[in-house]
N, C-alpha and C. Protein backbone atom coordinates (compact mmCIF):
# COMPACT_ATOMS: atom_id res chain seq x y z
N UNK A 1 -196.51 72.44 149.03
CA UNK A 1 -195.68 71.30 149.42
C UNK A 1 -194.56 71.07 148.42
N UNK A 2 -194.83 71.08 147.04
CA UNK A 2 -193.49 70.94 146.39
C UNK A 2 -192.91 71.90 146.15
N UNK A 3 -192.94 72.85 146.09
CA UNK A 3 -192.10 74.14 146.75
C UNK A 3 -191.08 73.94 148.01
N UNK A 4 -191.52 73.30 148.75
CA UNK A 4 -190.72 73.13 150.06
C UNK A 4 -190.48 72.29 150.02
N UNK A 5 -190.81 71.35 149.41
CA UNK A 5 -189.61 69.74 148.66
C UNK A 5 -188.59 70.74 147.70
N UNK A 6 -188.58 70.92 147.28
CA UNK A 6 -187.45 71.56 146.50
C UNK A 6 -186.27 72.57 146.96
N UNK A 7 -187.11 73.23 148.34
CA UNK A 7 -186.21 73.75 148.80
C UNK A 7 -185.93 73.22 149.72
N UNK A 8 -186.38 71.98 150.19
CA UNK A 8 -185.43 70.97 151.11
C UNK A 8 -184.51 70.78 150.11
N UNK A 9 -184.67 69.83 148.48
CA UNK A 9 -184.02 69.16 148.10
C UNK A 9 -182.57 70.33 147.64
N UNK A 10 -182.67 71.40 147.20
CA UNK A 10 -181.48 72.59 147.51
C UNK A 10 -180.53 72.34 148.72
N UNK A 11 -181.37 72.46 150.01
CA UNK A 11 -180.53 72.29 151.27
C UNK A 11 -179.60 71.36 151.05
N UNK A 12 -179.87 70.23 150.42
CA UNK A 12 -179.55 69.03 150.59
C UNK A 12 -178.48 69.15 149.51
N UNK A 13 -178.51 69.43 148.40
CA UNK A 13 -177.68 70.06 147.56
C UNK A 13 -176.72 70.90 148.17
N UNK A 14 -176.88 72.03 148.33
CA UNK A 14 -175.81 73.01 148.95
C UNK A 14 -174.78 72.17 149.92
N UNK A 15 -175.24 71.62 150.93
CA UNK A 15 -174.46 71.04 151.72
C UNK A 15 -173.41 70.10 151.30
N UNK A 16 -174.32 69.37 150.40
CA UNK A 16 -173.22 68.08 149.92
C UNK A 16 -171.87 69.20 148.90
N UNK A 17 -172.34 70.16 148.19
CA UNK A 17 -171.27 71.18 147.48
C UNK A 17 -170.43 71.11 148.04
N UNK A 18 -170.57 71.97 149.62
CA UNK A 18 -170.02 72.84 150.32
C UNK A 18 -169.10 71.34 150.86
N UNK A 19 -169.35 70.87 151.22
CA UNK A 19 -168.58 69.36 151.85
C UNK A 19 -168.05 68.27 151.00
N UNK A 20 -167.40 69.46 149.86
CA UNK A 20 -167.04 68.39 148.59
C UNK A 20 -166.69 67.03 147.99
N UNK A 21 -168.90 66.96 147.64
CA UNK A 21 -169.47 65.98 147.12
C UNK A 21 -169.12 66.57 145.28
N UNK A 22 -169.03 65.91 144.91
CA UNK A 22 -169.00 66.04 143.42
C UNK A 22 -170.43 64.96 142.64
N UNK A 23 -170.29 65.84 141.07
CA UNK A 23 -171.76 65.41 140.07
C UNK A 23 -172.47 65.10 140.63
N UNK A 24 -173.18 66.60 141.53
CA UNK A 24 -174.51 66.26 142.14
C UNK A 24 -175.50 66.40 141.43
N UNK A 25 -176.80 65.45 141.70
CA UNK A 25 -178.10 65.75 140.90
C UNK A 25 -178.77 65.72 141.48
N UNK A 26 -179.78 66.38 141.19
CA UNK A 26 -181.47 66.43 142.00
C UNK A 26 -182.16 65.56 140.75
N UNK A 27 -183.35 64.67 141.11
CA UNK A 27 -183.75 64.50 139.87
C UNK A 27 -185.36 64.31 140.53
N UNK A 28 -186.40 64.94 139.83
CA UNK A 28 -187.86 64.61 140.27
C UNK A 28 -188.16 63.34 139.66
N UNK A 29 -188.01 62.50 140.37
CA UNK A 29 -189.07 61.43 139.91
C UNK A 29 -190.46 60.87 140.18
N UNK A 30 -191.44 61.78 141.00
CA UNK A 30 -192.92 61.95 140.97
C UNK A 30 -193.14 61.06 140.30
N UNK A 31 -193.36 61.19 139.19
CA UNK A 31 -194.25 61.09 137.84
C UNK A 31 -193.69 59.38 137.46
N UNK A 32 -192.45 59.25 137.88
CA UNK A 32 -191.96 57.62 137.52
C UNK A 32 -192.38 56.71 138.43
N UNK A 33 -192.45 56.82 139.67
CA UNK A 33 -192.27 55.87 141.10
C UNK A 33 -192.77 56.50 142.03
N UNK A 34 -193.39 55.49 143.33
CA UNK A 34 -193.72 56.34 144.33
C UNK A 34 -193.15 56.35 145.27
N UNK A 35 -191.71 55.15 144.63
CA UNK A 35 -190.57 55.32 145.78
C UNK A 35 -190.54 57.17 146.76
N UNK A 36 -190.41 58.40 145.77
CA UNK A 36 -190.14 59.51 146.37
C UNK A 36 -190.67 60.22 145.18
N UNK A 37 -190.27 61.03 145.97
CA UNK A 37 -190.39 62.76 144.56
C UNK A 37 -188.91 63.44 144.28
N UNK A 38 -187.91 63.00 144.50
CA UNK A 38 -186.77 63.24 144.19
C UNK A 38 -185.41 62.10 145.12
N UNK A 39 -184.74 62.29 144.02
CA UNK A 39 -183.19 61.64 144.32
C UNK A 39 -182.92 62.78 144.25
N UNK A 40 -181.22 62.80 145.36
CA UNK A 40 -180.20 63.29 145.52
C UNK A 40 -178.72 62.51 144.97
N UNK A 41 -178.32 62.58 144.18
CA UNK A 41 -177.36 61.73 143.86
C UNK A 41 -176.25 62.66 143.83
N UNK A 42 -175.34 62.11 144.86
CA UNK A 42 -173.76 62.31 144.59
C UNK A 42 -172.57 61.75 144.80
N UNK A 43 -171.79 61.87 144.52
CA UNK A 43 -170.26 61.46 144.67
C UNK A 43 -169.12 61.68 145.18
N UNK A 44 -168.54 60.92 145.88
CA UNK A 44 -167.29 61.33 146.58
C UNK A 44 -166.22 60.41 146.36
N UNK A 45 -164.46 61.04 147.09
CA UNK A 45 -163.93 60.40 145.94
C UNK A 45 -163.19 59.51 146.96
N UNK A 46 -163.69 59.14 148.23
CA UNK A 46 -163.19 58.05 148.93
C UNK A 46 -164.16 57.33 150.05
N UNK A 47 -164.15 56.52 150.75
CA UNK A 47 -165.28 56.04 151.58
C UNK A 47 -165.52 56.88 152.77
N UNK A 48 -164.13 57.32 153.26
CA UNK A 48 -164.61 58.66 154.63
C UNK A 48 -165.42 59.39 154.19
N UNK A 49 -164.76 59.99 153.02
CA UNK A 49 -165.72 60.84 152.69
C UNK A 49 -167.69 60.89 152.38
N UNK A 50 -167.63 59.81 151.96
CA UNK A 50 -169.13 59.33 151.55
C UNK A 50 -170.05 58.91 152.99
N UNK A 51 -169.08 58.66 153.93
CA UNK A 51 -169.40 58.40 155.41
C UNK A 51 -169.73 60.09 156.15
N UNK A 52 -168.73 60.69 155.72
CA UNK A 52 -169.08 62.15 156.48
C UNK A 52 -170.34 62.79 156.06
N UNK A 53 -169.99 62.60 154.55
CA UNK A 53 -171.37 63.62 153.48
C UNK A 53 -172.41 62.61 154.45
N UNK A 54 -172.97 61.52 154.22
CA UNK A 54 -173.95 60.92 154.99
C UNK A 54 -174.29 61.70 156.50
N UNK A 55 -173.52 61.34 157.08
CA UNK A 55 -173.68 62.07 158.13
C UNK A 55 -174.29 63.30 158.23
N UNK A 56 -173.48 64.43 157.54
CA UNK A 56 -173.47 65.58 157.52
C UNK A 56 -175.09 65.81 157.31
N UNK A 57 -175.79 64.90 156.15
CA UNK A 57 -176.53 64.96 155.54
C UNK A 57 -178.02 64.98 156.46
N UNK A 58 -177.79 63.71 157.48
CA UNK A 58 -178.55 63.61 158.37
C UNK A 58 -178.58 64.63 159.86
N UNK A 59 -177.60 64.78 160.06
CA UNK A 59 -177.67 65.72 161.20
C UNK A 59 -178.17 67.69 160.26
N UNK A 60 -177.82 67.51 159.03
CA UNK A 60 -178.79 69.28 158.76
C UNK A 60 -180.45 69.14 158.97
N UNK A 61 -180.62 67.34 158.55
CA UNK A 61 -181.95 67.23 158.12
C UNK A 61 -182.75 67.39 159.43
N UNK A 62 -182.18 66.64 160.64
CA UNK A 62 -182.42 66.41 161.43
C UNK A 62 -182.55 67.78 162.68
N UNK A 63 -181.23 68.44 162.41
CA UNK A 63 -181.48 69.73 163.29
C UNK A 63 -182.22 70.94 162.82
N UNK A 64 -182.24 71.10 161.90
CA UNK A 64 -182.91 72.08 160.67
C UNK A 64 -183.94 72.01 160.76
N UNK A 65 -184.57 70.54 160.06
CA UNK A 65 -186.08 70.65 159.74
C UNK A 65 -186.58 69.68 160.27
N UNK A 66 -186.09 69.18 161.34
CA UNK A 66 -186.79 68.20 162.33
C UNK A 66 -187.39 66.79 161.83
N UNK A 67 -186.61 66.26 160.61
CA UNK A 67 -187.03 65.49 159.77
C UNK A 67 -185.43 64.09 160.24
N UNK A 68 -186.21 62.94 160.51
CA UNK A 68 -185.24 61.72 160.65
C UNK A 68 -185.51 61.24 159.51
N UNK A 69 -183.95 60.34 158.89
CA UNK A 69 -184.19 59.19 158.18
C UNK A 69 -185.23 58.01 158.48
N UNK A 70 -185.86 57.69 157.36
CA UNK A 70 -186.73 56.26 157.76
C UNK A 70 -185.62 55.32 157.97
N UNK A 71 -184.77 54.84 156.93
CA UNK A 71 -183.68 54.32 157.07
C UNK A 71 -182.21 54.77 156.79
N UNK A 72 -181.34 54.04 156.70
CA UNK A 72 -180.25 54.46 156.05
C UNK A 72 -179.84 53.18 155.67
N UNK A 73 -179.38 53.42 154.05
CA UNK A 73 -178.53 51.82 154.19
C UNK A 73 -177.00 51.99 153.74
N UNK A 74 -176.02 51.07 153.65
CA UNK A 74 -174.82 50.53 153.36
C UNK A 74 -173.91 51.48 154.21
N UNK A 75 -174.18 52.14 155.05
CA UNK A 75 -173.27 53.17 156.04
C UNK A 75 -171.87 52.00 156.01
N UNK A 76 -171.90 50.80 156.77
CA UNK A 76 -170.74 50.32 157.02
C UNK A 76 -169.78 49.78 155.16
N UNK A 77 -170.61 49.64 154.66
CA UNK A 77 -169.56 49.10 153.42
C UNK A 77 -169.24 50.70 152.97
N UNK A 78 -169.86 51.79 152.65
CA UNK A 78 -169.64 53.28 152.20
C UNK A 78 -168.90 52.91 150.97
N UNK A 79 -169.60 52.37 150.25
CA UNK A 79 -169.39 52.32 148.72
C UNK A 79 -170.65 53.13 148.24
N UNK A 80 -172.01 52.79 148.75
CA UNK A 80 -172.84 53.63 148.26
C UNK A 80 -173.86 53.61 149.38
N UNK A 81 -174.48 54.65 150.05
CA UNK A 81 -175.42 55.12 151.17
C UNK A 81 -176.35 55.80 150.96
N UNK A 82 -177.75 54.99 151.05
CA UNK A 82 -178.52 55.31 151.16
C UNK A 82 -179.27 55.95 152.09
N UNK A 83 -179.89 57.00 152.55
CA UNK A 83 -181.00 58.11 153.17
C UNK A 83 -182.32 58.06 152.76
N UNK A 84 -182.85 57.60 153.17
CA UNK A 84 -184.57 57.59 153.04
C UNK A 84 -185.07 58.72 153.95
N UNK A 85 -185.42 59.70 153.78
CA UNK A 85 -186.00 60.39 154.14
C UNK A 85 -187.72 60.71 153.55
N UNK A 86 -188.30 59.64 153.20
CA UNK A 86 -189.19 59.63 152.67
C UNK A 86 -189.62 60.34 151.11
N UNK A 87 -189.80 61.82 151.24
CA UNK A 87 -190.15 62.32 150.19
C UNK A 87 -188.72 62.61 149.06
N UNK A 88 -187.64 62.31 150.15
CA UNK A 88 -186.61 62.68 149.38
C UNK A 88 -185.27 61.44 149.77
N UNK A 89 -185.00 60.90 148.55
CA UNK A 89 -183.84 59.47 149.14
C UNK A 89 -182.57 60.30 148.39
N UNK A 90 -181.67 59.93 149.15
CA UNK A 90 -180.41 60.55 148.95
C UNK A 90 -179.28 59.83 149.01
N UNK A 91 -178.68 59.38 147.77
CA UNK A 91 -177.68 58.76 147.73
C UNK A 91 -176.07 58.89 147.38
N UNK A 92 -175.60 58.35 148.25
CA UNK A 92 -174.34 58.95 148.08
C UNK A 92 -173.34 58.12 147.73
N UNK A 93 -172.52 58.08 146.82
CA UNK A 93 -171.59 56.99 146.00
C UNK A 93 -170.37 57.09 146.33
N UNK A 94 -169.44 56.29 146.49
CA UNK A 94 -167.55 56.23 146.02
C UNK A 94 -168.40 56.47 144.41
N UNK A 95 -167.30 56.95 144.01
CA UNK A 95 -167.12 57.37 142.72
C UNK A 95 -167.46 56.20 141.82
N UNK A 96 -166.51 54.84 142.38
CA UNK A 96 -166.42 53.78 141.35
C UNK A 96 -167.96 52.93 141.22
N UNK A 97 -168.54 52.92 142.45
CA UNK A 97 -169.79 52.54 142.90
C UNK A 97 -170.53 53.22 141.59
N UNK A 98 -170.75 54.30 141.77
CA UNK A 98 -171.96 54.79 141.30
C UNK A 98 -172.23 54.70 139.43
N UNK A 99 -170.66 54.68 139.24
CA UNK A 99 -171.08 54.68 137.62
C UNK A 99 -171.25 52.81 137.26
N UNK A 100 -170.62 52.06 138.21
CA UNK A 100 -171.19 50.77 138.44
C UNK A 100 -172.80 50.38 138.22
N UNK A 101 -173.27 51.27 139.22
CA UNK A 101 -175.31 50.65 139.33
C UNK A 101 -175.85 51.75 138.83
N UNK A 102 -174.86 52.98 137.78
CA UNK A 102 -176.21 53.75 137.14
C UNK A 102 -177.35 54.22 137.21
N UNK A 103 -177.38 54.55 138.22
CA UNK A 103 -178.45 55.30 139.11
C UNK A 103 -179.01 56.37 138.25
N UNK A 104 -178.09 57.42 137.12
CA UNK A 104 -178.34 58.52 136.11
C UNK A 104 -178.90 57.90 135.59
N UNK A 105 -178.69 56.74 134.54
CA UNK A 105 -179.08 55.93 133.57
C UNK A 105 -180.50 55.49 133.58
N UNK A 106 -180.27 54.77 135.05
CA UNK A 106 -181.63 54.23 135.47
C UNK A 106 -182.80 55.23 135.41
N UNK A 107 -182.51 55.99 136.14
CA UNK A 107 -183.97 57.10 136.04
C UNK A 107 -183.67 58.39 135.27
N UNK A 108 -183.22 58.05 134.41
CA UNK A 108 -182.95 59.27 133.26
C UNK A 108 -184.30 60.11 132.84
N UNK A 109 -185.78 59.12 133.21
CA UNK A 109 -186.69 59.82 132.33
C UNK A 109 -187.38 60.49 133.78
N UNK A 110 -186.58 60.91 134.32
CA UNK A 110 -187.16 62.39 135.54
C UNK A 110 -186.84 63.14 135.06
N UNK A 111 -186.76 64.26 135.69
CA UNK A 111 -187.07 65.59 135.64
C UNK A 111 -185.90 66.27 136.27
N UNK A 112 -184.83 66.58 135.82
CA UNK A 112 -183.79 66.56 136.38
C UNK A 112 -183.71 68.54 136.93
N UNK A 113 -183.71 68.24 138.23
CA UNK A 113 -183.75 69.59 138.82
C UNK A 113 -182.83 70.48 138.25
N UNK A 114 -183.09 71.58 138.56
CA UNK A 114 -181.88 73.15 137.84
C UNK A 114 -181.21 73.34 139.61
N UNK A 115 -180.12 73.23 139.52
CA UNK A 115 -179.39 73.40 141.23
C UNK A 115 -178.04 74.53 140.76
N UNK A 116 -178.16 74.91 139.69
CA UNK A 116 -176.96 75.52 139.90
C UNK A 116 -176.95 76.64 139.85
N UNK A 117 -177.91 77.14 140.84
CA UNK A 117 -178.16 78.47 141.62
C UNK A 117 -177.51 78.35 143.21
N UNK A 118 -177.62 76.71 143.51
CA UNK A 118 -177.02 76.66 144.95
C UNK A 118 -175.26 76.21 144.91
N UNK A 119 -174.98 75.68 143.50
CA UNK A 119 -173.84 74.82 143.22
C UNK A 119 -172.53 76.27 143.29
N UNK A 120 -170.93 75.73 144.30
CA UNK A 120 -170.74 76.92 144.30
C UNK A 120 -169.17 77.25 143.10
N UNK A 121 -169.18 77.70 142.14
CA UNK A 121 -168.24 77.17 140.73
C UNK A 121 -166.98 77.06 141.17
């Protein structure tokens, strides 16, 4: 099972790359919360954009691996959007948002995934 959390949480990675999301992170947080077993954290550098990556995000999850969001939140403000996908929450920032609520900061003491096997330079 965490094998295939991880290579969901890649998918999820690659895509946001490829649909240029910027300072993406994977981070395991298992061991902190039982919110999930990993964040997706990334950044984009306007609100369409953070609206599309969302999107984008849900329709791979959804056609791929047959997996729906539990929720989603802040879609209409797209300052920062949240994806609950249970084992894996995925958030996606305006730029200015994210260094705002410190999301890195906050859960700094995970386990911060190695992705830059999928990241493309």
């Amino acid at each position: 099972m965490a094998q295939e959390l991880t290579t969901t949480v890649k998918k999820i990675v690659a895509l946001l790359d490829s649909k240029k999301a910027t300072d993406i992170k994977a981070i395991n947080i298992s061991k902190l919360s039982a919110l999930a077993d990993y964040f997706v954290i990334a950044s984009a550098s306007n609100s369409s954009l953070v609206q599309s990556l969302s999107d984008d995000v849900e329709e791979m999850m959804s056609k791929e691996l047959g997996i729906e969001p539990r929720r989603i939140e802040g879609y209409q403000s797209a300052s920062w959007i949240l994806l609950d996908f249970g084992d894996i929450i995925v958030h996606i920032f305006y730029r200015d948002a994210r260094e705002y609520y410190g999301l890195d900061k906050l859960w700094s003491d995970g386990e911060t995934l190695d992705i830059s096997d999928v990241l493309v330079p």
